[in-house]
N, C-alpha and C. Protein backbone atom coordinates (compact mmCIF):
# COMPACT_ATOMS: atom_id res chain seq x y z
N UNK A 1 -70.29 153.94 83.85
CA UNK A 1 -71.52 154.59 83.46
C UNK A 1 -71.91 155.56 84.58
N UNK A 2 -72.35 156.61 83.98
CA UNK A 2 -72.75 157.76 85.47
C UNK A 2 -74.08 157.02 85.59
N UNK A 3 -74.30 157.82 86.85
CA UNK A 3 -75.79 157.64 87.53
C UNK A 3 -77.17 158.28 86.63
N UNK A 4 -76.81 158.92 85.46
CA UNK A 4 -77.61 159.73 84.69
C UNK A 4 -77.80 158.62 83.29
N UNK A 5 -76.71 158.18 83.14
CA UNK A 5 -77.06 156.88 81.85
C UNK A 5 -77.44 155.41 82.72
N UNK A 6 -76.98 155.41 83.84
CA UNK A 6 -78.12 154.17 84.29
C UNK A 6 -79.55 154.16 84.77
N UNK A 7 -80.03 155.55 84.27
CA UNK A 7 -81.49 156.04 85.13
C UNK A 7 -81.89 155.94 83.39
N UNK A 8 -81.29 156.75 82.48
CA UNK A 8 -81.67 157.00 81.37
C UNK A 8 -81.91 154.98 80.94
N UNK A 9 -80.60 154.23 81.18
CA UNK A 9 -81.06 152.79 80.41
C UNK A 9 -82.08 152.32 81.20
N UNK A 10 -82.67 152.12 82.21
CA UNK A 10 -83.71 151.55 83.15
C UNK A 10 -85.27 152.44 82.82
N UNK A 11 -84.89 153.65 82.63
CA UNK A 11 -86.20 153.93 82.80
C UNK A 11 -86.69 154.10 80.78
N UNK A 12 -85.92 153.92 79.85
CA UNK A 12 -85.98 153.40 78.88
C UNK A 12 -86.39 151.69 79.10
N UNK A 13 -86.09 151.18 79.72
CA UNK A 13 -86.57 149.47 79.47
C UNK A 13 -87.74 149.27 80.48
N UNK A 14 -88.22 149.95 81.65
CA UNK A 14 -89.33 149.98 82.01
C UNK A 14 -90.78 149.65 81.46
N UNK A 15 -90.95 150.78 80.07
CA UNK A 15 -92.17 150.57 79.77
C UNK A 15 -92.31 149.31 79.28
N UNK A 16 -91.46 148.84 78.35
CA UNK A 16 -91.26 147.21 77.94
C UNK A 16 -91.30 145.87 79.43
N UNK A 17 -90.87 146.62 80.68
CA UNK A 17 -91.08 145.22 81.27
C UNK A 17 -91.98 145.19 82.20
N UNK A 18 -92.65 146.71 82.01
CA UNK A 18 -94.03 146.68 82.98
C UNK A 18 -94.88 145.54 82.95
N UNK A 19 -95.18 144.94 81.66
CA UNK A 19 -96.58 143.84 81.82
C UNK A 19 -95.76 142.76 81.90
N UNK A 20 -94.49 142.52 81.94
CA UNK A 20 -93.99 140.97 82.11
C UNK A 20 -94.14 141.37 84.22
N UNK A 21 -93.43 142.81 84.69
CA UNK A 21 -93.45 143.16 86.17
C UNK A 21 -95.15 142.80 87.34
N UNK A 22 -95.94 143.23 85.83
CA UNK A 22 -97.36 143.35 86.70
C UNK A 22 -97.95 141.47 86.37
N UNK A 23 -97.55 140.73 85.86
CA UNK A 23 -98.20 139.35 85.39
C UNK A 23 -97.01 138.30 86.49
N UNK A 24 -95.97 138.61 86.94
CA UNK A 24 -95.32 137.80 86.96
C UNK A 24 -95.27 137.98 88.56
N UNK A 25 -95.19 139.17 89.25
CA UNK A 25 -95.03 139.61 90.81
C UNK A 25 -95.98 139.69 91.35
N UNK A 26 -96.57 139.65 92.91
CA UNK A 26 -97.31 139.90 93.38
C UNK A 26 -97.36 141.61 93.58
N UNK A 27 -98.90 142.31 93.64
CA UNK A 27 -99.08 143.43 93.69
C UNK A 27 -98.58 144.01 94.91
N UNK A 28 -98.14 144.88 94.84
CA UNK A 28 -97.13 145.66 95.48
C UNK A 28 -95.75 145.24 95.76
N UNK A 29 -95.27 144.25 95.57
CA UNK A 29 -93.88 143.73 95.36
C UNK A 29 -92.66 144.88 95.22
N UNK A 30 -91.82 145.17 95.24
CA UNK A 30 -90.68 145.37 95.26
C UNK A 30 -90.13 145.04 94.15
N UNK A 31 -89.98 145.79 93.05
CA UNK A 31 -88.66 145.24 91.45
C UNK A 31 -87.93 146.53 91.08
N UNK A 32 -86.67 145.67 91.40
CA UNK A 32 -85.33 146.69 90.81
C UNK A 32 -85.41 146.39 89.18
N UNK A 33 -85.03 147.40 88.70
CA UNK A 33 -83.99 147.52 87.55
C UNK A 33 -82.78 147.76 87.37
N UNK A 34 -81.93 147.41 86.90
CA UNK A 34 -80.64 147.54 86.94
C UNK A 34 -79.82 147.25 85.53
N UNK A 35 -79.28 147.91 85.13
CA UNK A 35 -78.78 147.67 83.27
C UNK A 35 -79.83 147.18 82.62
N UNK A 36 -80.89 147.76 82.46
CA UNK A 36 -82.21 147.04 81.49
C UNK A 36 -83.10 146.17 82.02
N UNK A 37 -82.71 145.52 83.24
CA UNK A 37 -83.35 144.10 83.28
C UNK A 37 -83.98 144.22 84.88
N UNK A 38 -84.86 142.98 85.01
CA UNK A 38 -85.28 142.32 86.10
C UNK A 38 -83.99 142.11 86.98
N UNK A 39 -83.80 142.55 88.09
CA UNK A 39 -82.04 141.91 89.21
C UNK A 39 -82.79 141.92 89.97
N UNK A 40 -83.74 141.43 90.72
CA UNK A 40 -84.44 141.54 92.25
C UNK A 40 -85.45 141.94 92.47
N UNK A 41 -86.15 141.34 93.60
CA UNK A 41 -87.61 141.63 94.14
C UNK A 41 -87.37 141.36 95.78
N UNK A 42 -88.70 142.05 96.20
CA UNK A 42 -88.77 141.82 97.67
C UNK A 42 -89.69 142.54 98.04
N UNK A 43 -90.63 142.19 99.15
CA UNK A 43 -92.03 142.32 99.28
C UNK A 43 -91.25 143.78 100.57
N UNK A 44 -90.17 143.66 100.97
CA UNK A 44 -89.33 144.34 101.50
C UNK A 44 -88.56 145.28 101.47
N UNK A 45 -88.72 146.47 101.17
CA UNK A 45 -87.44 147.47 100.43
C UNK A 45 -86.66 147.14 101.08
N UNK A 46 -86.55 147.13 102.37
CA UNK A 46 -84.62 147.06 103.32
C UNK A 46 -84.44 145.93 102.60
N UNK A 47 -84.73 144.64 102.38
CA UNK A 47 -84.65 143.41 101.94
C UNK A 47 -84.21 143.56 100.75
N UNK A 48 -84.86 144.57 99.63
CA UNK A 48 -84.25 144.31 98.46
C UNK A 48 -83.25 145.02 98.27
N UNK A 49 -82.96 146.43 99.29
CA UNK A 49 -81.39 146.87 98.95
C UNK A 49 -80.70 145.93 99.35
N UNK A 50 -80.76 145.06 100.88
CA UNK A 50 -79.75 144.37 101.08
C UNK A 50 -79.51 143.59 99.67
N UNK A 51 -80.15 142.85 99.00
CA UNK A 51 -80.01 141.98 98.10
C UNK A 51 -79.35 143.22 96.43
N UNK A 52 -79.88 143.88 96.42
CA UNK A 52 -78.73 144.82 95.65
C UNK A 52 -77.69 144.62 95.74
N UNK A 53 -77.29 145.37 96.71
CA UNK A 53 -75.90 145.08 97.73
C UNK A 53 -75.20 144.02 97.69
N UNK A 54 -75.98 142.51 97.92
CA UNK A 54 -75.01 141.70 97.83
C UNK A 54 -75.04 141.35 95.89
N UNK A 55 -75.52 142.27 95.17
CA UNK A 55 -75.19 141.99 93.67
C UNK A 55 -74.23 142.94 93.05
N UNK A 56 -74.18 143.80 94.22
CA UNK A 56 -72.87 144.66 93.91
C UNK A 56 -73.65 146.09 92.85
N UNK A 57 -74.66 146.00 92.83
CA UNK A 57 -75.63 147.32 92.36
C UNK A 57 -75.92 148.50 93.51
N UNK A 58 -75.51 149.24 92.97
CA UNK A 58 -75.50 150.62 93.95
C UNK A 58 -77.30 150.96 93.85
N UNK A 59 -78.27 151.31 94.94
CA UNK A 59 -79.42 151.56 95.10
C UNK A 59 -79.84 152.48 93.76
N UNK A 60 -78.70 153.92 93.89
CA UNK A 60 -78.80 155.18 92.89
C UNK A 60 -79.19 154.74 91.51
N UNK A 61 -78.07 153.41 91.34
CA UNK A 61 -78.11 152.76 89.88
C UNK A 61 -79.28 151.96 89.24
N UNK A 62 -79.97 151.98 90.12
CA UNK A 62 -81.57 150.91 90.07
C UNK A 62 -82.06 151.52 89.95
N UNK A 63 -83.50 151.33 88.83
CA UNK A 63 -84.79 151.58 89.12
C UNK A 63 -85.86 150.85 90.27
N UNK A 64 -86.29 151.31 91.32
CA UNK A 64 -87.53 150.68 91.66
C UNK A 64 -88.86 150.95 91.45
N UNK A 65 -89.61 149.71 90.66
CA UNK A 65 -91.11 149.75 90.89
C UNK A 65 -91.47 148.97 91.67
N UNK A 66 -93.21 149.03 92.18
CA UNK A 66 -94.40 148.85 92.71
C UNK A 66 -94.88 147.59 91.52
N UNK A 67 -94.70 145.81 91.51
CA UNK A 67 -95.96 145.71 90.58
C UNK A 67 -97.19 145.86 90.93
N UNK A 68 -98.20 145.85 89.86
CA UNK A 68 -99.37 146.77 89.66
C UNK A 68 -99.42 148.21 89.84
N UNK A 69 -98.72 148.70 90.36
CA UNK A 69 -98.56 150.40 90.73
C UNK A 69 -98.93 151.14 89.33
N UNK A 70 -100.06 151.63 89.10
CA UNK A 70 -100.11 152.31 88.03
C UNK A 70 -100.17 153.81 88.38
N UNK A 71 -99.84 154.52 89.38
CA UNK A 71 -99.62 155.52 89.76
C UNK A 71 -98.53 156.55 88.93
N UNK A 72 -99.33 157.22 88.09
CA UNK A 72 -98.14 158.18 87.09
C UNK A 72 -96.48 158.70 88.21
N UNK A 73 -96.13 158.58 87.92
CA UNK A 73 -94.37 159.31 88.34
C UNK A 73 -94.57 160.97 88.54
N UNK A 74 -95.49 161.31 87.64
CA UNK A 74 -95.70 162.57 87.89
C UNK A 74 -96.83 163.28 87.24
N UNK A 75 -97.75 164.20 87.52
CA UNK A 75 -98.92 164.95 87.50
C UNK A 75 -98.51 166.27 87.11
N UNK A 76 -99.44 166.53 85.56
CA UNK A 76 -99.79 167.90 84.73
C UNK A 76 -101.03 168.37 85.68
N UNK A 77 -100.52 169.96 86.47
CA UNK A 77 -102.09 170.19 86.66
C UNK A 77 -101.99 171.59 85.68
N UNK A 78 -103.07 171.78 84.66
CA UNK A 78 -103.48 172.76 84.49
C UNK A 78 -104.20 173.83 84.83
């Protein structure tokens, strides 16, 4: 899979696992995505690549969120 269909499958399954991400983690936490799903947390970014890493998930290939982070990805200014 390129790096363009594992951004496209993660950030497709995002909006679906935002409220299981924001109910289940502590706020500001650390959560990868990786092929669709929950693979890791860590209150730590160095901490959670290492733990990538040892799952054999390339950083590029992950999504990371913030839980609670409701901070848009990106801003319309008119």
């Amino acid at each position: 899979m390129t790096r363009e269909e594992h951004r496209a499958v993660n950030e497709t399954a995002f909006p679906r696992l935002k409220p299981t991400i924001d109910a289940t983690y502590p706020p500001k936490q650390f959560v990868a995505i990786a092929g669709g799903k929950i693979v890791t947390d860590d209150a730590n970014f160095d901490k959670l690549r290492e733990k990538l890493h040892a799952l054999g998930i390339d950083l590029w290939d992950a999504l990371i969120e913030r839980a609670g982070d409701d901070t848009p990805d990106y801003l319309e200014i008119l």
